[in-house]
N, C-alpha and C. Protein backbone atom coordinates (compact mmCIF):
# COMPACT_ATOMS: atom_id res chain seq x y z
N UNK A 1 -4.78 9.03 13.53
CA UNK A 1 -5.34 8.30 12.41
C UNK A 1 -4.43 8.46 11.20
N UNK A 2 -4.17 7.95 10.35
CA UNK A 2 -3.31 7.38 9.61
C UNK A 2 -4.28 7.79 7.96
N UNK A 3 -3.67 8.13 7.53
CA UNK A 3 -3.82 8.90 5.85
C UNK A 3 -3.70 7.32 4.64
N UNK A 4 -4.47 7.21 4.00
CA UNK A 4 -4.40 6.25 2.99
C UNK A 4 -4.01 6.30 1.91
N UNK A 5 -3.00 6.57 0.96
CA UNK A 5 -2.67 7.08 -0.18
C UNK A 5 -2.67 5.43 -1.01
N UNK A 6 -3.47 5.89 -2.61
CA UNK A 6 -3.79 4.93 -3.01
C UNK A 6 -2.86 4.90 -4.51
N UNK A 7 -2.29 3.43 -4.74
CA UNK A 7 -1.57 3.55 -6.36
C UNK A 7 -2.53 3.42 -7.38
N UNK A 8 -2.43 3.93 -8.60
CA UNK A 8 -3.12 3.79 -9.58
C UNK A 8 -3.31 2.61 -9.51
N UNK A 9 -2.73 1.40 -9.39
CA UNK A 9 -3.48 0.33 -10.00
C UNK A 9 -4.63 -0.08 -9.23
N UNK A 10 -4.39 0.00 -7.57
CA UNK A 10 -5.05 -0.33 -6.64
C UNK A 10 -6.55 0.87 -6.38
N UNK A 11 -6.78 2.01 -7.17
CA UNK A 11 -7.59 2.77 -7.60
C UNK A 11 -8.64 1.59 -9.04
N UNK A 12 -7.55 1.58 -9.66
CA UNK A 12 -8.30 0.72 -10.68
C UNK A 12 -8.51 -0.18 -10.50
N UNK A 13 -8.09 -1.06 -9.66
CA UNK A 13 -8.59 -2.48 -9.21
C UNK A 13 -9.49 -2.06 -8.83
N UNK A 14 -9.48 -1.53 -7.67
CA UNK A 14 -11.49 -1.31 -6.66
C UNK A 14 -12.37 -0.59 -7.34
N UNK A 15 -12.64 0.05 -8.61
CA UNK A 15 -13.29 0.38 -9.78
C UNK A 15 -13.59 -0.48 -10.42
N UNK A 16 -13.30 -1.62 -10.65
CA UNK A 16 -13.38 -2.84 -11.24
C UNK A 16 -14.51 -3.52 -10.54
N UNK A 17 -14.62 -3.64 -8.99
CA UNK A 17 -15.07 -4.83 -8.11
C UNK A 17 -16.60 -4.21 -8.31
N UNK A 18 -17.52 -4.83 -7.72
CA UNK A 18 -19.12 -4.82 -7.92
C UNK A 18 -19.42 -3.39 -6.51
N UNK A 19 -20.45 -3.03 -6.29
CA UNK A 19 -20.70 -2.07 -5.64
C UNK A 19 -20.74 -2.80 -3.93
N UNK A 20 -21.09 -4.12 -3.96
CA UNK A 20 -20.89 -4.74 -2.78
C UNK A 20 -19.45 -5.08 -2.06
N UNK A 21 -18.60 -5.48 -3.32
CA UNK A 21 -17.01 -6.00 -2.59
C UNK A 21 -16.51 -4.43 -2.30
N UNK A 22 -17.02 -3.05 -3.11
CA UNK A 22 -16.24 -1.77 -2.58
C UNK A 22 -16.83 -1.67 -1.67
N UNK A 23 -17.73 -1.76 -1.08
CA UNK A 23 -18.39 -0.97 0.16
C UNK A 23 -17.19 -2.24 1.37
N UNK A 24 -17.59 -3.38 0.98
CA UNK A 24 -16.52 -4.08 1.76
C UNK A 24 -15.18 -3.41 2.47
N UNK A 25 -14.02 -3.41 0.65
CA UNK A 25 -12.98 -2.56 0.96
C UNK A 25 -12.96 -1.24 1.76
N UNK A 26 -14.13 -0.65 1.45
CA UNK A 26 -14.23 0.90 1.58
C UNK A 26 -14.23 0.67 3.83
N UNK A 27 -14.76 -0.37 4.35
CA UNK A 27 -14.83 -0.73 5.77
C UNK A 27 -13.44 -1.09 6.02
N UNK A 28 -12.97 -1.52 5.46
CA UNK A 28 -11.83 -2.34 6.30
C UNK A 28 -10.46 -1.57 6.20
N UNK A 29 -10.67 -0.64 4.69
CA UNK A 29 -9.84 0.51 5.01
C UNK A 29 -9.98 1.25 6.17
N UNK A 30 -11.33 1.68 6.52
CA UNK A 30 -11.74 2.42 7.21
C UNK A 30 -10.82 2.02 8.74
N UNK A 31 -10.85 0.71 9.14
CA UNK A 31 -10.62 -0.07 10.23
C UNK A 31 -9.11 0.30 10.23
N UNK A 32 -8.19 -0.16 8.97
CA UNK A 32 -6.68 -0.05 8.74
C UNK A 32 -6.17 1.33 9.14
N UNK A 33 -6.59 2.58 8.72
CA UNK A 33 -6.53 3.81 9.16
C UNK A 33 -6.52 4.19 10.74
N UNK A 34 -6.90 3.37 11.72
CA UNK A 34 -6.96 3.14 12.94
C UNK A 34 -5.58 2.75 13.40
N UNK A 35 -5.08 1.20 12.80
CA UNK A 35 -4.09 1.05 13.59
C UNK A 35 -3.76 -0.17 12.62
N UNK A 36 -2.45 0.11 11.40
CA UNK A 36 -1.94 -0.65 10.00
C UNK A 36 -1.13 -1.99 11.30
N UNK A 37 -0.99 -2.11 11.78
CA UNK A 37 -0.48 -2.89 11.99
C UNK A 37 -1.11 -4.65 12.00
N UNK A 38 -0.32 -5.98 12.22
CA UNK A 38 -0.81 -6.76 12.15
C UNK A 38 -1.61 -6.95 13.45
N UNK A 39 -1.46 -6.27 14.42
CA UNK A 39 -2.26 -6.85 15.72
C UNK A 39 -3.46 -6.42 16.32
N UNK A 40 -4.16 -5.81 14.87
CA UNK A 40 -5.54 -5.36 14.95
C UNK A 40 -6.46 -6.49 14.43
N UNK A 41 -7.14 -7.19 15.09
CA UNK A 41 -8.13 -8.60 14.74
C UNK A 41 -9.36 -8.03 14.06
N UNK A 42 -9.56 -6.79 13.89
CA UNK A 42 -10.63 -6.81 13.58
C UNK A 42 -10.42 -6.90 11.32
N UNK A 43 -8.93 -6.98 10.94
CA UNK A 43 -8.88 -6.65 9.63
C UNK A 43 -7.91 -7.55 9.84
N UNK A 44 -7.41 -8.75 8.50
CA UNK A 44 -6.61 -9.49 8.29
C UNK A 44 -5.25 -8.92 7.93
N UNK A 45 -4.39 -9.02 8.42
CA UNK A 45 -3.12 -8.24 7.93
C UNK A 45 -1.77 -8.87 8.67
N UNK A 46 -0.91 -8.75 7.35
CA UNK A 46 0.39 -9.80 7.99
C UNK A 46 1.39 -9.02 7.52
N UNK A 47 2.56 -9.12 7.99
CA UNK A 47 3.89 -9.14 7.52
C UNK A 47 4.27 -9.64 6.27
N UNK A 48 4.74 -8.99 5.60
CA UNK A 48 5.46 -10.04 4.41
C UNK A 48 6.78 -10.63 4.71
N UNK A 49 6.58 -11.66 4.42
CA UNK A 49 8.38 -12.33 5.04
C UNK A 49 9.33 -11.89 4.03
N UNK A 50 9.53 -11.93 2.46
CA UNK A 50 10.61 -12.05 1.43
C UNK A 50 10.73 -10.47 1.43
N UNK A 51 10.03 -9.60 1.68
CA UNK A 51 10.50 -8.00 1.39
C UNK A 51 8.92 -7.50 2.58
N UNK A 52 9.83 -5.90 2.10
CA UNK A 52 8.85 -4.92 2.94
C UNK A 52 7.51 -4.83 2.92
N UNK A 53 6.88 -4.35 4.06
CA UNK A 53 5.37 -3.98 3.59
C UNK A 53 4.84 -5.23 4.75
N UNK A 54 3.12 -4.89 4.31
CA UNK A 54 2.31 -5.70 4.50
C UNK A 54 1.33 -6.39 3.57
N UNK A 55 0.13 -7.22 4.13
CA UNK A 55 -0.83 -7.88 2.96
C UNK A 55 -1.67 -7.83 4.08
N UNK A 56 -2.54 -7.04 3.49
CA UNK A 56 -3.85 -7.33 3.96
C UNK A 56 -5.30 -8.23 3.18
N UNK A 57 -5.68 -8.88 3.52
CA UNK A 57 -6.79 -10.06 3.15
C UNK A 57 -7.97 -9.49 3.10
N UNK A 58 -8.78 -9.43 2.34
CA UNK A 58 -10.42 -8.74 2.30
C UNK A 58 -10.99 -9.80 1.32
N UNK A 59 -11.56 -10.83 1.31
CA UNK A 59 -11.79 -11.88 0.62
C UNK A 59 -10.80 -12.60 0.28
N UNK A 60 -11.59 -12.68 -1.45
CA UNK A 60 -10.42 -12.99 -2.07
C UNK A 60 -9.35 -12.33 -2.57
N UNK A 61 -9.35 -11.00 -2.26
CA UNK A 61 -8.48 -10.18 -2.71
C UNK A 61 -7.33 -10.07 -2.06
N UNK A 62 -6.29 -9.65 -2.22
CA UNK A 62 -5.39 -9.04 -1.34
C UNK A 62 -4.72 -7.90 -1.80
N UNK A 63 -4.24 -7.00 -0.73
CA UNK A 63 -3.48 -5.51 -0.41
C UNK A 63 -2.38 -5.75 -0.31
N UNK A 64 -1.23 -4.94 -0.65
CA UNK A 64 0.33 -4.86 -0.12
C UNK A 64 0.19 -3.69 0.10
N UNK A 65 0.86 -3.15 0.97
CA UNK A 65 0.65 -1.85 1.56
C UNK A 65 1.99 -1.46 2.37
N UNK A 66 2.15 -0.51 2.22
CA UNK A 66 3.53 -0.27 3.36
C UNK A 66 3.43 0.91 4.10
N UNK A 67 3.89 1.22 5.70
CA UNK A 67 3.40 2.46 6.27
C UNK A 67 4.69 3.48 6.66
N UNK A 68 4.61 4.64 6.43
CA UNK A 68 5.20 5.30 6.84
C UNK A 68 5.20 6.29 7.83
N UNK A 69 5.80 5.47 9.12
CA UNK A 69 5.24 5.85 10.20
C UNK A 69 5.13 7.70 10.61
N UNK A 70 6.60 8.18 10.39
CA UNK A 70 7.21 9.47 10.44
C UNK A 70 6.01 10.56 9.54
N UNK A 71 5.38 9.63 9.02
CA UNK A 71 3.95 11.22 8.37
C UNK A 71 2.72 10.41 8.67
N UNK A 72 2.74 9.32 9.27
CA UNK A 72 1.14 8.49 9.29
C UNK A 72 0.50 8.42 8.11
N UNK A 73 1.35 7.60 6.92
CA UNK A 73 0.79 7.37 6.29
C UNK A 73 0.81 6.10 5.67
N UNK A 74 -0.21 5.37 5.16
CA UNK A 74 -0.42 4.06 4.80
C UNK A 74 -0.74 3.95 3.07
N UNK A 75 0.54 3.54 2.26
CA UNK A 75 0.67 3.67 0.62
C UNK A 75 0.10 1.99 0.66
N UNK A 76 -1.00 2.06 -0.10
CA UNK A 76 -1.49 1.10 -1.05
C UNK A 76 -0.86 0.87 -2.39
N UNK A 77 0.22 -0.21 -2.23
CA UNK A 77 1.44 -0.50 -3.55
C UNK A 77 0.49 -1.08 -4.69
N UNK A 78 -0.11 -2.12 -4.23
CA UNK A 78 -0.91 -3.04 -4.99
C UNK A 78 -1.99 -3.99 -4.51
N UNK A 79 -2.74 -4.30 -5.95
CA UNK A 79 -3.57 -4.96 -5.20
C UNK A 79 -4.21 -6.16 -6.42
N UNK A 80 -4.91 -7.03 -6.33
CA UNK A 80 -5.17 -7.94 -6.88
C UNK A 80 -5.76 -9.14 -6.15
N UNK A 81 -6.58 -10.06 -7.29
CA UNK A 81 -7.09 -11.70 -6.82
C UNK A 81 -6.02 -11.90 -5.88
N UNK A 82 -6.36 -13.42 -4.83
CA UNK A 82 -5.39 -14.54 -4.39
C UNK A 82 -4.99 -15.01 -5.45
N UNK A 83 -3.50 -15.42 -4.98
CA UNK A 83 -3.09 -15.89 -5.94
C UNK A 83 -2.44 -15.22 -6.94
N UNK A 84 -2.85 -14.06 -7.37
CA UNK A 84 -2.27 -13.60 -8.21
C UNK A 84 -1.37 -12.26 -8.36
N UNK A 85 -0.97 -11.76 -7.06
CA UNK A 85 -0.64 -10.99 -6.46
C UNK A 85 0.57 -11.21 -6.17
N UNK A 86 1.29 -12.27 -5.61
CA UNK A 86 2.39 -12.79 -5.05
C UNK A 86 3.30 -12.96 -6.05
């Protein structure tokens, strides 16, 4: 299982959201910690094409995240609306 280390902003973003969209996040992290990669269906998650990392989808929100396999760990870079993230 895979360790979640979170950036300040992406701490302060999900402090922000209502007690319903965290319990959301708070699952699908849960799910990502299993297996970060894109070929887990049960959590939206892609490749980024222009640079490193991934994006994971939880509404309208989205994650960039990048993993480091050699300690199992999964850094939450950023996070923000669609749209406004990219």
């Amino acid at each position: 299982m895979y360790k979640i280390i979170l950036h300040k902003k992406v701490i302060k973003f999900i402090n922000s959201r209502n007690p319903k969209d965290k319990q959301k996040i708070k699952e699908k992290f849960e799910l990502l910690q299993n297996n970060p990669y894109p070929v887990n269906f049960q959590i939206d998650s892609r490749k980024l094409q222009n640079r490193d990392g991934f994006r994971l989808r939880i509404g309208n929100y989205r994650f960039i995240y990048d993993v480091e396999e050699n300690e199992l760990v999964i850094y939450m870079e950023d996070a923000d609306n669609r749209g406004d993230i990219y």
